[in-house]
C-alpha atoms as a PDB file:
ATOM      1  CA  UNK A   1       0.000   0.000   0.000  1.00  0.00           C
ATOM      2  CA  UNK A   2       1.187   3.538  -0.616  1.00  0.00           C
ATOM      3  CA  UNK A   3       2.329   5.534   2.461  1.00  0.00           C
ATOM      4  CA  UNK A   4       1.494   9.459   1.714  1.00  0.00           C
ATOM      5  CA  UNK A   5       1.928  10.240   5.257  1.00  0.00           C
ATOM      6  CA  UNK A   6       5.363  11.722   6.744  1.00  0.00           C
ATOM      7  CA  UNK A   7       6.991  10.237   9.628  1.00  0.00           C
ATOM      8  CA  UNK A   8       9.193  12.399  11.909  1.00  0.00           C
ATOM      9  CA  UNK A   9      12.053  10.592  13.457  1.00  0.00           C
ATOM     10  CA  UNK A  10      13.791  12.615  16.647  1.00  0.00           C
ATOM     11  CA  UNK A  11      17.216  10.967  17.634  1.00  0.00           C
ATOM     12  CA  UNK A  12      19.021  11.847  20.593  1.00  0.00           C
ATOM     13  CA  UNK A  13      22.408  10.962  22.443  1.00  0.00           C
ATOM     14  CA  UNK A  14      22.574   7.984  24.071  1.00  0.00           C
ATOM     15  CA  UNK A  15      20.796   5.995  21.271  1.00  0.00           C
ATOM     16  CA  UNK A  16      17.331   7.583  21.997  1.00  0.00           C
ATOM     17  CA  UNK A  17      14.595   7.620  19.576  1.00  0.00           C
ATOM     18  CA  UNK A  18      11.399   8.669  18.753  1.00  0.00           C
ATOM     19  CA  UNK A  19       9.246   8.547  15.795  1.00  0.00           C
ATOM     20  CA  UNK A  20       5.809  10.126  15.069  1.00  0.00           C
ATOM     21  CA  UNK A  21       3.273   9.435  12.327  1.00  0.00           C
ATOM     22  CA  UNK A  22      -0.437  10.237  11.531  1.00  0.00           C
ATOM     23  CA  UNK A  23      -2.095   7.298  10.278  1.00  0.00           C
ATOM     24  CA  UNK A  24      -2.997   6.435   6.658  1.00  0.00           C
ATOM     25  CA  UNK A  25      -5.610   8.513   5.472  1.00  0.00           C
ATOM     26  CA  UNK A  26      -8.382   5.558   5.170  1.00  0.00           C
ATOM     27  CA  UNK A  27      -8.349   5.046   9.073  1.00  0.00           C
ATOM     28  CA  UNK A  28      -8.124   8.632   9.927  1.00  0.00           C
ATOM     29  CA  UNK A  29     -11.628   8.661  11.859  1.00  0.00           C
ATOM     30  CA  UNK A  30     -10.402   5.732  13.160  1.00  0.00           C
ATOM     31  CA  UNK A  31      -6.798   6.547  14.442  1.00  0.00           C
ATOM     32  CA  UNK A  32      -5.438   9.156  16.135  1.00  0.00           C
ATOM     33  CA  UNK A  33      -1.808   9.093  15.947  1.00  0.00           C
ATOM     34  CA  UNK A  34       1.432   6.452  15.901  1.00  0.00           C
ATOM     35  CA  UNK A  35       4.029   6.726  18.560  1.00  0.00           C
ATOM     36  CA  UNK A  36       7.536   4.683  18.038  1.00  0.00           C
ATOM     37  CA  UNK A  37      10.073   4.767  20.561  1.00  0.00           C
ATOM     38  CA  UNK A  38      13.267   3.399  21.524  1.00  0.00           C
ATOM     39  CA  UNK A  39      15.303   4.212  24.734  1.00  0.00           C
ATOM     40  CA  UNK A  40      16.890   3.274  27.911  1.00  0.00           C
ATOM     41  CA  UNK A  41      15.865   5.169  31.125  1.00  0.00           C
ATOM     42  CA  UNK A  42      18.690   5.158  33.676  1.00  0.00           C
ATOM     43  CA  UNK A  43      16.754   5.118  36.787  1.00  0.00           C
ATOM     44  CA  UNK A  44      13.376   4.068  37.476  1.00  0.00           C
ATOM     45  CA  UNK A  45      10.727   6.929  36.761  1.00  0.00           C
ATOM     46  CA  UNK A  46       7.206   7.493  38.161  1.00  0.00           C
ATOM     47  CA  UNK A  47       4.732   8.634  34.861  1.00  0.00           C
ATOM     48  CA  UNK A  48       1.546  10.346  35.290  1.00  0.00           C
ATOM     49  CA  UNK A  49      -0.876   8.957  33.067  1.00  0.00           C
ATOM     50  CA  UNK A  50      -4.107  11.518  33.011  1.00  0.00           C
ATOM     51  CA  UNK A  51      -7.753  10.611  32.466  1.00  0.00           C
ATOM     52  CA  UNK A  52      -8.216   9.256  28.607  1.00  0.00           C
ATOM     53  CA  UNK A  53     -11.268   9.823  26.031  1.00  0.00           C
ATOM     54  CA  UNK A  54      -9.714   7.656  23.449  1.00  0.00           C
ATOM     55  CA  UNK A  55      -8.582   4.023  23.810  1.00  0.00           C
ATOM     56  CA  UNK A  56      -4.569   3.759  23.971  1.00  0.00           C
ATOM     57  CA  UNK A  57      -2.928   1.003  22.543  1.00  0.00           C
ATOM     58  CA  UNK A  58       0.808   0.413  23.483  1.00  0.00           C
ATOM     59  CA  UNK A  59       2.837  -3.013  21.463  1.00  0.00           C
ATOM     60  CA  UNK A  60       6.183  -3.654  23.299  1.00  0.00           C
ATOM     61  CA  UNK A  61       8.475  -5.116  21.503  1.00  0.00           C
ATOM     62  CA  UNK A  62      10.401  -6.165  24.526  1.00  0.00           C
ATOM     63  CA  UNK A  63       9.118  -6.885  27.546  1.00  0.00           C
ATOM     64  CA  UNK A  64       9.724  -3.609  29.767  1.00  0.00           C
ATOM     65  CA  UNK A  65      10.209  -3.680  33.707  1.00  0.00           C
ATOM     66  CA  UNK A  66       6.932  -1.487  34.529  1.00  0.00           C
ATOM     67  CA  UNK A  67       4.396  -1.610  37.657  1.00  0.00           C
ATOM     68  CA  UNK A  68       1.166   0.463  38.429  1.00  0.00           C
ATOM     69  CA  UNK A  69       1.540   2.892  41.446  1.00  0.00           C
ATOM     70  CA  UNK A  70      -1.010   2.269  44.147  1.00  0.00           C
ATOM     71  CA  UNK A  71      -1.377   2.869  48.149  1.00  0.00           C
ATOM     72  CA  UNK A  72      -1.975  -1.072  48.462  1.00  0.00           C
ATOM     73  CA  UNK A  73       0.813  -2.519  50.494  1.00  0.00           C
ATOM     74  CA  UNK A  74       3.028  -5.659  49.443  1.00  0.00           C
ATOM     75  CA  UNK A  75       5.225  -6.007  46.152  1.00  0.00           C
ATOM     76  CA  UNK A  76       4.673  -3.911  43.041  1.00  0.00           C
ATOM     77  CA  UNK A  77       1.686  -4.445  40.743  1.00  0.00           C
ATOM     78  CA  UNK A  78       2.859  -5.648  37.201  1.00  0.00           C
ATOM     79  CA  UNK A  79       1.277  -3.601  34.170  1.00  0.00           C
ATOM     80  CA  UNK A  80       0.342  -6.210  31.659  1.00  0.00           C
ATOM     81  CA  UNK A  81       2.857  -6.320  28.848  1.00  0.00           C
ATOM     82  CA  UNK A  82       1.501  -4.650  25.640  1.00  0.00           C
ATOM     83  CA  UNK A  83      -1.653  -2.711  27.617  1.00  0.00           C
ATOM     84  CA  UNK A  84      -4.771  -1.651  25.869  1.00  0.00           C
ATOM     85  CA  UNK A  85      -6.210   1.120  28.197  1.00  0.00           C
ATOM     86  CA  UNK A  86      -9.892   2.222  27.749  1.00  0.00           C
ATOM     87  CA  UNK A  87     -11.004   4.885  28.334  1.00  0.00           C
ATOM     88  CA  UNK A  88     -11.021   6.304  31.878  1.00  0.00           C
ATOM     89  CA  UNK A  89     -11.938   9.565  34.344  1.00  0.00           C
ATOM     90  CA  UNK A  90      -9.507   8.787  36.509  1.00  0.00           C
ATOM     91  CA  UNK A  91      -5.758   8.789  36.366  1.00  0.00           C
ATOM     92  CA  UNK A  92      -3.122   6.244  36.888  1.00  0.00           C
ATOM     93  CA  UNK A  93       0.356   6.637  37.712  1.00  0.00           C
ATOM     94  CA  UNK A  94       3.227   4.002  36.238  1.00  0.00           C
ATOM     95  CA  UNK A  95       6.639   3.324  37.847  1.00  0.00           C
ATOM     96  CA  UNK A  96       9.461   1.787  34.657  1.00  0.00           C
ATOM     97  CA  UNK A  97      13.055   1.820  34.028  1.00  0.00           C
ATOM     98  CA  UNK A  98      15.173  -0.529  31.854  1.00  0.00           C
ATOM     99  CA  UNK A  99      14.282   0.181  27.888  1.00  0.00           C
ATOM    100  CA  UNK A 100      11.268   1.063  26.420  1.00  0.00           C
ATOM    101  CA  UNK A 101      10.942  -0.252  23.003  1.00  0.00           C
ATOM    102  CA  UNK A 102       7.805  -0.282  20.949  1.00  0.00           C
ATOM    103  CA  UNK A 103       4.838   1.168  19.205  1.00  0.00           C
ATOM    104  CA  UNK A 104       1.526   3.425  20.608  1.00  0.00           C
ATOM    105  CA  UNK A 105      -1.343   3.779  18.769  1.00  0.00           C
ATOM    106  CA  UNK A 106      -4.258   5.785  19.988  1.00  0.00           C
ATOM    107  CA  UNK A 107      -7.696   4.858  18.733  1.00  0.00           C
ATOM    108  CA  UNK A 108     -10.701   6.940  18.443  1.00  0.00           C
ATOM    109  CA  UNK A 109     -13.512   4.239  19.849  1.00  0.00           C
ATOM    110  CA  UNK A 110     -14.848   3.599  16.292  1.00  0.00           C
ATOM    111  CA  UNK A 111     -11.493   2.579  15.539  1.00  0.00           C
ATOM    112  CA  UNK A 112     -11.635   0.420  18.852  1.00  0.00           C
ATOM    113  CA  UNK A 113     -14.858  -1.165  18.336  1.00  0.00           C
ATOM    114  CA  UNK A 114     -14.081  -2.294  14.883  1.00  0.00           C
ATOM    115  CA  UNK A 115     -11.118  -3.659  16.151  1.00  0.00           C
ATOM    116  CA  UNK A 116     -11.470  -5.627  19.397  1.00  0.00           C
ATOM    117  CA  UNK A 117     -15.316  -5.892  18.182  1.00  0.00           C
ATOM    118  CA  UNK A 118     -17.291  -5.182  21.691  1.00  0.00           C
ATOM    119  CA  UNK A 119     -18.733  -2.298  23.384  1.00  0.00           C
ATOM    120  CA  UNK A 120     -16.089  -0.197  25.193  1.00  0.00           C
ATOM    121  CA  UNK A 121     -17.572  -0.678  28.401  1.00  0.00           C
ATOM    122  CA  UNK A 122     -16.027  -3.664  28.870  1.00  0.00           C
ATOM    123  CA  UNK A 123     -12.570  -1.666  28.405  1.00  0.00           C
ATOM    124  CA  UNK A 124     -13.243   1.095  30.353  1.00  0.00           C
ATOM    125  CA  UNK A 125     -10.999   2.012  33.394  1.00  0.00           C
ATOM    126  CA  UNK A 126      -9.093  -1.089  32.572  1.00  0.00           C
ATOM    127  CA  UNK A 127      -5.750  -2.520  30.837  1.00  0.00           C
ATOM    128  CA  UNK A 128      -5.738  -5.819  29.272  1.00  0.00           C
ATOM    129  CA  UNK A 129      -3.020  -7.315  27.213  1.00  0.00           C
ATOM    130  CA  UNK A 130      -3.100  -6.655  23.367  1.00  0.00           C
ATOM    131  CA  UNK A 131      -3.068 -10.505  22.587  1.00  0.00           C
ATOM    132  CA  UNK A 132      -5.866 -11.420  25.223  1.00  0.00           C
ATOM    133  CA  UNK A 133      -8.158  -9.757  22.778  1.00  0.00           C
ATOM    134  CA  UNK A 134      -6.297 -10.296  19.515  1.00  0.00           C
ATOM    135  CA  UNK A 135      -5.094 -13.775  20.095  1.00  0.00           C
ATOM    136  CA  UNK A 136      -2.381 -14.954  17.441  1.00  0.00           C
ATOM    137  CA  UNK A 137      -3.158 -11.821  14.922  1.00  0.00           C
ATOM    138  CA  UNK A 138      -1.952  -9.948  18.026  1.00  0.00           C
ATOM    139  CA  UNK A 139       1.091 -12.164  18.682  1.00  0.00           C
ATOM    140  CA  UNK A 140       2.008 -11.926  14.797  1.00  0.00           C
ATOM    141  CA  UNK A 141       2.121  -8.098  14.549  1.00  0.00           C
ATOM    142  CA  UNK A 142       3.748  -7.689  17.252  1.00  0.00           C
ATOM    143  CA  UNK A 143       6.776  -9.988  15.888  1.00  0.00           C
ATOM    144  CA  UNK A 144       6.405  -8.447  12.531  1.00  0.00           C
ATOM    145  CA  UNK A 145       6.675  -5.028  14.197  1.00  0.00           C
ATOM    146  CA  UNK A 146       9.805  -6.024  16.035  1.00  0.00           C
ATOM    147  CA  UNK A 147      11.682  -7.349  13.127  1.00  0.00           C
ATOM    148  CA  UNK A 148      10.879  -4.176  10.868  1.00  0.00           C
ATOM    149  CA  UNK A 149      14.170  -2.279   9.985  1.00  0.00           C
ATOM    150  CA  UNK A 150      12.362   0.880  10.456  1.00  0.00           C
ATOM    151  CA  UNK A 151       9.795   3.433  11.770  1.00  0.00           C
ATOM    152  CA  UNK A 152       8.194   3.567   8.632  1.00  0.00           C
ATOM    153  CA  UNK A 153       8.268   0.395   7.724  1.00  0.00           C
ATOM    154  CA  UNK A 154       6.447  -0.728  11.282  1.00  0.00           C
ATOM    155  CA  UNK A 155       3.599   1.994  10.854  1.00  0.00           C
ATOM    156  CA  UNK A 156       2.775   0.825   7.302  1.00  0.00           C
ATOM    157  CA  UNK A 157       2.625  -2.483   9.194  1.00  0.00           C
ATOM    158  CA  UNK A 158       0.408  -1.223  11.286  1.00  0.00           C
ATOM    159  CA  UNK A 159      -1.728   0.523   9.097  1.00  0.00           C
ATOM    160  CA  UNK A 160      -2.151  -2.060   7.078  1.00  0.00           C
ATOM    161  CA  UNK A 161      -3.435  -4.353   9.846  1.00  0.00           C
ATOM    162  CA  UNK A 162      -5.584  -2.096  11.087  1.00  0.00           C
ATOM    163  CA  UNK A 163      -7.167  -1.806   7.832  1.00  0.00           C
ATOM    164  CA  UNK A 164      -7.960  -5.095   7.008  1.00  0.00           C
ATOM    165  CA  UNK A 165      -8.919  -5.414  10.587  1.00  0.00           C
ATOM    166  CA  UNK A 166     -11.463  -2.812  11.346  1.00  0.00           C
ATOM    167  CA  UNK A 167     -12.706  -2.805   7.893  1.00  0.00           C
ATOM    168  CA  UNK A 168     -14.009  -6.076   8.631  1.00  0.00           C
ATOM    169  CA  UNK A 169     -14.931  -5.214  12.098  1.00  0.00           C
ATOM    170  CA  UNK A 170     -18.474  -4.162  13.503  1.00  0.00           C
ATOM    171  CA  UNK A 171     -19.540  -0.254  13.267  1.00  0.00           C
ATOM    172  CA  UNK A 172     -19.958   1.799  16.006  1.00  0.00           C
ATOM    173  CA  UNK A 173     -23.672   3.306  16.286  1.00  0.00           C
ATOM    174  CA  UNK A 174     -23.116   6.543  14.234  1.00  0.00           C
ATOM    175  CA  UNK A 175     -24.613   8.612  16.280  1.00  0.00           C
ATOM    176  CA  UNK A 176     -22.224   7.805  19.096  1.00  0.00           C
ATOM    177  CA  UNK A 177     -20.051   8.114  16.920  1.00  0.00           C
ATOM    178  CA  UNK A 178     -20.788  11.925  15.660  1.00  0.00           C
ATOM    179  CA  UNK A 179     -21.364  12.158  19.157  1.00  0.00           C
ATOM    180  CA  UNK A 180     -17.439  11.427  20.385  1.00  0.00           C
ATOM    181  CA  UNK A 181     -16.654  13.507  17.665  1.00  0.00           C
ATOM    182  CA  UNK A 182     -18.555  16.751  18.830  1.00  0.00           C
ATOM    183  CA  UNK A 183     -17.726  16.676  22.628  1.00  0.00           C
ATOM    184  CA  UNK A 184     -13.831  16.056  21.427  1.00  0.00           C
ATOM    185  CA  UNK A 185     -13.748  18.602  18.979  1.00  0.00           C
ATOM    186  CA  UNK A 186     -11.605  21.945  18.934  1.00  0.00           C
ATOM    187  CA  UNK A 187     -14.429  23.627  20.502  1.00  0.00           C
ATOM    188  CA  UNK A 188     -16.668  22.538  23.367  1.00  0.00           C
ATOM    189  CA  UNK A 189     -20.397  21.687  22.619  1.00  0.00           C
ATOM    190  CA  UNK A 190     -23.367  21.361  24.962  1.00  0.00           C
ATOM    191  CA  UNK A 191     -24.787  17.768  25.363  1.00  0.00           C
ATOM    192  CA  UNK A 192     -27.861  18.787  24.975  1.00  0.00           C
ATOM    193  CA  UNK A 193     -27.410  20.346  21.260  1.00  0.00           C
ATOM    194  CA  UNK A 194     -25.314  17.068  20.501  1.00  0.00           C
ATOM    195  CA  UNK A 195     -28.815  15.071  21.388  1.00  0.00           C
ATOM    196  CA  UNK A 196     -30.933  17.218  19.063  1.00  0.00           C
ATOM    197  CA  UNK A 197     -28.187  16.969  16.122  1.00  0.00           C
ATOM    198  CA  UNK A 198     -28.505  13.427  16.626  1.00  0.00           C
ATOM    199  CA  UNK A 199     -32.256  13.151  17.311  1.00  0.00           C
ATOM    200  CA  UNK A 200     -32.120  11.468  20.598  1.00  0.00           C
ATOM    201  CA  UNK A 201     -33.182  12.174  23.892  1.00  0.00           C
ATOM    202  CA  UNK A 202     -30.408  13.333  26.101  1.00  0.00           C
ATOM    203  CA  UNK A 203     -31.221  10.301  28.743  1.00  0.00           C
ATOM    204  CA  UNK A 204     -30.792   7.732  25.500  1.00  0.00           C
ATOM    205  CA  UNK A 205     -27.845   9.385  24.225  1.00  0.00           C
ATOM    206  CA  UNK A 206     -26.383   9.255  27.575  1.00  0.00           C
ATOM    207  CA  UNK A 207     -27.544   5.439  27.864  1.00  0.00           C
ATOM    208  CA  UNK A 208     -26.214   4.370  24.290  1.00  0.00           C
ATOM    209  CA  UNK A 209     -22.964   6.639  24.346  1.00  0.00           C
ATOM    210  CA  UNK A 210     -21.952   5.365  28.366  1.00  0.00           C
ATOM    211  CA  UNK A 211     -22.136   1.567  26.780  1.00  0.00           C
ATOM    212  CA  UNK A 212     -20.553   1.574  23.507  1.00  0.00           C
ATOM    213  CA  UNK A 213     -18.113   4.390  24.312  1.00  0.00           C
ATOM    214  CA  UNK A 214     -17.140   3.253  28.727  1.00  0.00           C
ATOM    215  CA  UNK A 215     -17.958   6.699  30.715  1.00  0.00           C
ATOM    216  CA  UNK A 216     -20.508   8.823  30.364  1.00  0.00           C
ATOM    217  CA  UNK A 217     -20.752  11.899  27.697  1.00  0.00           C
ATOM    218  CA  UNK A 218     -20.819  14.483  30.801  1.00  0.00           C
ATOM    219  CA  UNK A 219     -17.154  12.985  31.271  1.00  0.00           C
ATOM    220  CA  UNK A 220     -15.691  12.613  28.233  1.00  0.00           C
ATOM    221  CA  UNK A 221     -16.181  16.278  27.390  1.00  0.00           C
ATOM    222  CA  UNK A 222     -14.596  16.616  30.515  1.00  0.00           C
ATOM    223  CA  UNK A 223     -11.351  15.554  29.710  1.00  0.00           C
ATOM    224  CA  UNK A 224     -12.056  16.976  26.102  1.00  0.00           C
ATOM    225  CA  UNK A 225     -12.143  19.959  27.733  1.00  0.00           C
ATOM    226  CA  UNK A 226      -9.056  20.028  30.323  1.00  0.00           C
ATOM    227  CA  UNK A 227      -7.083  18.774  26.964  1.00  0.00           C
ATOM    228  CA  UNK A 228      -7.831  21.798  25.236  1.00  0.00           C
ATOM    229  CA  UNK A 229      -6.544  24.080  28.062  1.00  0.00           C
ATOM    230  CA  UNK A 230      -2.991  21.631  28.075  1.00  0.00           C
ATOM    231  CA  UNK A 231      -2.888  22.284  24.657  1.00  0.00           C
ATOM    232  CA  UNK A 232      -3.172  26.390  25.226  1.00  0.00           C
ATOM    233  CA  UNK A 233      -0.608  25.785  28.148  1.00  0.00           C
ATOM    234  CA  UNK A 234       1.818  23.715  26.027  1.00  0.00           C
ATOM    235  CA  UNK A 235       2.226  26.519  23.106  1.00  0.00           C
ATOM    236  CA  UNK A 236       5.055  28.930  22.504  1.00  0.00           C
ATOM    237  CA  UNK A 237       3.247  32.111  24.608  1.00  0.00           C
ATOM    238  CA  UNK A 238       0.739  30.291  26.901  1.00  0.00           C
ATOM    239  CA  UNK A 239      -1.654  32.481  28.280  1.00  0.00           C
ATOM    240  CA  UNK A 240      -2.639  32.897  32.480  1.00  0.00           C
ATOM    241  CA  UNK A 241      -4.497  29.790  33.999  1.00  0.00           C
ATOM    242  CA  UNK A 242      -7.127  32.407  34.351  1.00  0.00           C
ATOM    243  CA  UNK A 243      -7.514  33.567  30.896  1.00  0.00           C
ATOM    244  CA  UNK A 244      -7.092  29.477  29.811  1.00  0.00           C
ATOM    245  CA  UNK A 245     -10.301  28.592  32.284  1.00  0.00           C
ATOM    246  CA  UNK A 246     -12.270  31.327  30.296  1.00  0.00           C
ATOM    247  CA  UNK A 247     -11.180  30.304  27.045  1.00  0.00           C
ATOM    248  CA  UNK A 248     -12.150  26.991  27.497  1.00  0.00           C
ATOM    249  CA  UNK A 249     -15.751  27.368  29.070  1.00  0.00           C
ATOM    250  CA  UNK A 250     -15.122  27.214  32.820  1.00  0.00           C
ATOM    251  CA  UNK A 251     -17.367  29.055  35.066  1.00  0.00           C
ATOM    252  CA  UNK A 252     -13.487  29.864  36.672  1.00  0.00           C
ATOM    253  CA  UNK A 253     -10.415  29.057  37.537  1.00  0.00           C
ATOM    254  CA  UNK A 254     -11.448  27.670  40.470  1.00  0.00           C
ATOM    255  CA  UNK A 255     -13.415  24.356  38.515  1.00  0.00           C
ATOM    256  CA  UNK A 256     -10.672  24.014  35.813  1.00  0.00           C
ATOM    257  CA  UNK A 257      -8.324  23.531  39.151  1.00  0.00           C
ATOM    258  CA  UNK A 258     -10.597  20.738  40.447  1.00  0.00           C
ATOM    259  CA  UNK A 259     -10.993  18.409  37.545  1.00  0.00           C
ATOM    260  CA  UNK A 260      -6.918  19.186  37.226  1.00  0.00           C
ATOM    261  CA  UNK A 261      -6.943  17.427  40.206  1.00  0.00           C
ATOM    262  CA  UNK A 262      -9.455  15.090  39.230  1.00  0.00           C
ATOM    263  CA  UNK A 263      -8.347  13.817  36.223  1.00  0.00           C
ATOM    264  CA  UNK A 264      -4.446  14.621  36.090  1.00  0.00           C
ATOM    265  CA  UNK A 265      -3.669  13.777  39.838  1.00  0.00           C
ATOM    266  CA  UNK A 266      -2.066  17.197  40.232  1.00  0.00           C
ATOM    267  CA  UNK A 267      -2.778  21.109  40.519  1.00  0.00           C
ATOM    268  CA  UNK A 268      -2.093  23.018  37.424  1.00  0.00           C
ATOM    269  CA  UNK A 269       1.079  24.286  39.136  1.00  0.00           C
ATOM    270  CA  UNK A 270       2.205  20.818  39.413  1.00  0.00           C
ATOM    271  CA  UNK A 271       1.456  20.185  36.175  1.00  0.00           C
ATOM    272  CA  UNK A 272       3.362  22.960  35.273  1.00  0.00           C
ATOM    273  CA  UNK A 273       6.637  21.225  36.940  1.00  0.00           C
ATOM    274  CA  UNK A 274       6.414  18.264  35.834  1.00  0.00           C
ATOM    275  CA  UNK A 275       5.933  19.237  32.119  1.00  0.00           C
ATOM    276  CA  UNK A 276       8.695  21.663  32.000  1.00  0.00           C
ATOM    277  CA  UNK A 277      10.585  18.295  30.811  1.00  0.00           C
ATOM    278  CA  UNK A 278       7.801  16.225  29.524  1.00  0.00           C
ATOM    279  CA  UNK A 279       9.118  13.270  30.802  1.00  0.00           C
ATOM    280  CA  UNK A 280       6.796  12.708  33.781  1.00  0.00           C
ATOM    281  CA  UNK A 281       3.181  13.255  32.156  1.00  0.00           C
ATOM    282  CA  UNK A 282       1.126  11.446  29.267  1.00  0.00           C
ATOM    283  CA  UNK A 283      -1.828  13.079  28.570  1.00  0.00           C
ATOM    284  CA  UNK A 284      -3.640  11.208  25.446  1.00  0.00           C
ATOM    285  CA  UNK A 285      -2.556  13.339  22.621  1.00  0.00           C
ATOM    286  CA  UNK A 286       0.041  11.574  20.382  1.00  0.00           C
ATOM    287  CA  UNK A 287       0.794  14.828  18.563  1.00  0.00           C
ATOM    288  CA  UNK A 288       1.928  16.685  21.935  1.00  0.00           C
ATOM    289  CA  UNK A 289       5.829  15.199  22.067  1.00  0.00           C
ATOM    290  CA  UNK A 290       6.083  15.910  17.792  1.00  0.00           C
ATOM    291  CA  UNK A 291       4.291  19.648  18.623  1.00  0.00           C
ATOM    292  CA  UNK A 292       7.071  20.141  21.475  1.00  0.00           C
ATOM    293  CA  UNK A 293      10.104  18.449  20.134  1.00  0.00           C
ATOM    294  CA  UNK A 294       9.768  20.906  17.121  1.00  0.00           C
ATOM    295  CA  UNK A 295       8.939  23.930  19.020  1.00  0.00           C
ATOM    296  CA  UNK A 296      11.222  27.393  18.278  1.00  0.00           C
ATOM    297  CA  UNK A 297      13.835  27.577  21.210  1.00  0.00           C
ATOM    298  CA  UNK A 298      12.783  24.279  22.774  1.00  0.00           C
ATOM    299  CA  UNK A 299      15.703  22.221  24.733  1.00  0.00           C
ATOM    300  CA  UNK A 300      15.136  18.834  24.274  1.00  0.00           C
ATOM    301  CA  UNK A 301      16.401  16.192  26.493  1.00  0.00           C
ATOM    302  CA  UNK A 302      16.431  12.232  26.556  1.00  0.00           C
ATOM    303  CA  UNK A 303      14.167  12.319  29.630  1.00  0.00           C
ATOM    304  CA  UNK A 304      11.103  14.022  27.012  1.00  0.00           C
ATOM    305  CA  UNK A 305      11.212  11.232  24.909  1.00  0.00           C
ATOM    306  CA  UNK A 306       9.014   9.191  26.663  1.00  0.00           C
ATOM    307  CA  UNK A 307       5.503   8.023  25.014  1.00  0.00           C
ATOM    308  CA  UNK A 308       3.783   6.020  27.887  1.00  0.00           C
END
């Protein structure tokens, strides 16, 4: 298959890599973005993973030495190797070290329901291991993935399996569908005009959306929401938390710091520190680490390239 997409490839000292790609045109409603990376962290690292309204795929090529952070006492919880996460409203931190050495793709939940081929509720809040629902297609990709010579050799692999995959999979409702779309989209709609575009009730929409898409549409605009103001805070001349809350439909900046709180795990002047390197935060957005890495005046380090 032709590849008309362009993949950016950021290497750094120490053998550190990181690749970016948008996905092949055909699956763009259905993909978000392509992640590669390739990297040894010298010490173990805690990583803030925020709330997510998309369903994140991560393939590890080599089985990395990661464990969820919890308050429960006794050893370290393992992180299933290769995780699907669905989405969730809450967020999740995740202690690794050693290399880190694969492929993230982020799906948009038509994407995901064509591929795993079940409502998302049964993914939501959770992370379950990429060949537990893909059984030996899984297992295959991922060794085909490894063995690739390159970046873009592995996401032409990867579009082309998700292409035969989800175009053979079952549809999403498309009125869910257009629904995701809305709340997500550059600017924030009110549930209530999403129901009338879509001729539904508000209580059916928020029935039908909750159990093919995992959370409620309340939530995921949410998060759509708090992403919008990260991206504002991420640019080259970010403006005041203040003037973000506004900008972004809070009632002030009072709310915009609780669901920080709520759905990052931190104030916004935490997040603040802990994306001056980008190494300690992973917010959803596979275009973030590309936007920042090519950023005027931007220092990069090896601790910002790290994808999950």
């Amino acid at each position: 298959m032709d590849d008309p997409t362009t993949v950016t490839v950021i290497k750094e000292a120490h053998s550190a890599e990181l690749a970016f790609r948008d996905p092949h045109p055909l699956l763009a409603g259905h993909v978000l973005g392509y992640t590669g990376a390739d990297f040894s962290l010298p010490r173990p690292q805690v990583r803030q993973v925020t709330a997510l309204a998309a369903v994140m795929l991560l393939i590890d090529f080599e089985t990395p030495v990661r464990s969820l952070v919890t308050d429960a006492p006794g050893p370290p919880r393992s992180l299933v190797l290769s995780p699907v996460s669905g989405l969730s409203d809450r967020p999740f931190a995740i202690r690794q070290s050693g290399r880190e050495y694969g492929l993230v793709a982020l799906l948009t939940p038509l994407g995901a329901r064509a591929l795993f081929g079940f409502p998302l509720w049964e993914l939501a809040r959770r992370r379950v291991h990429f060949t537990d629902l893909l059984g030996p297609d899984g297992r295959r990709l991922t060794e085909r993935l490894a063995e690739a010579p390159d970046w873009p050799t592995r996401f032409r692999i990867t579009d082309d399996f998700l292409l035969a995959r989800i175009g053979a999979g079952p549809e999403l409702p498309p009125q869910v569908d257009w629904v995701w779309r809305r709340l997500t989209g550059p600017a924030a709609v009110p549930i209530g005009v999403v129901a009338d575009e879509v001729g539904w009730s508000r209580q059916h929409l928020t029935a039908r959306f909750h159990h093919e898409v995992g959370l409620p549409p309340k939530t995921v605009a949410r998060i759509a929401r708090l992403q919008r103001v990260m991206s504002l805070m991420r640019g080259a001349r970010p403006p005041s938390w203040a003037d973000a809350a506004a900008m972004c439909g809070y009632a002030d900046q009072s709310h915009l710091n609780r669901d920080f709180r709520l759905l990052t795990g931190c104030t916004p002047a935490g997040f603040h520190t802990l994306t001056d390197d980008w190494s300690s935060v992973y917010i959803g957005n596979p275009r973030v680490y590309s936007a920042l890495s090519s950023a005027p005046g931007r220092r990069r380090r090896h601790s910002d390239l790290v994808p999950l």
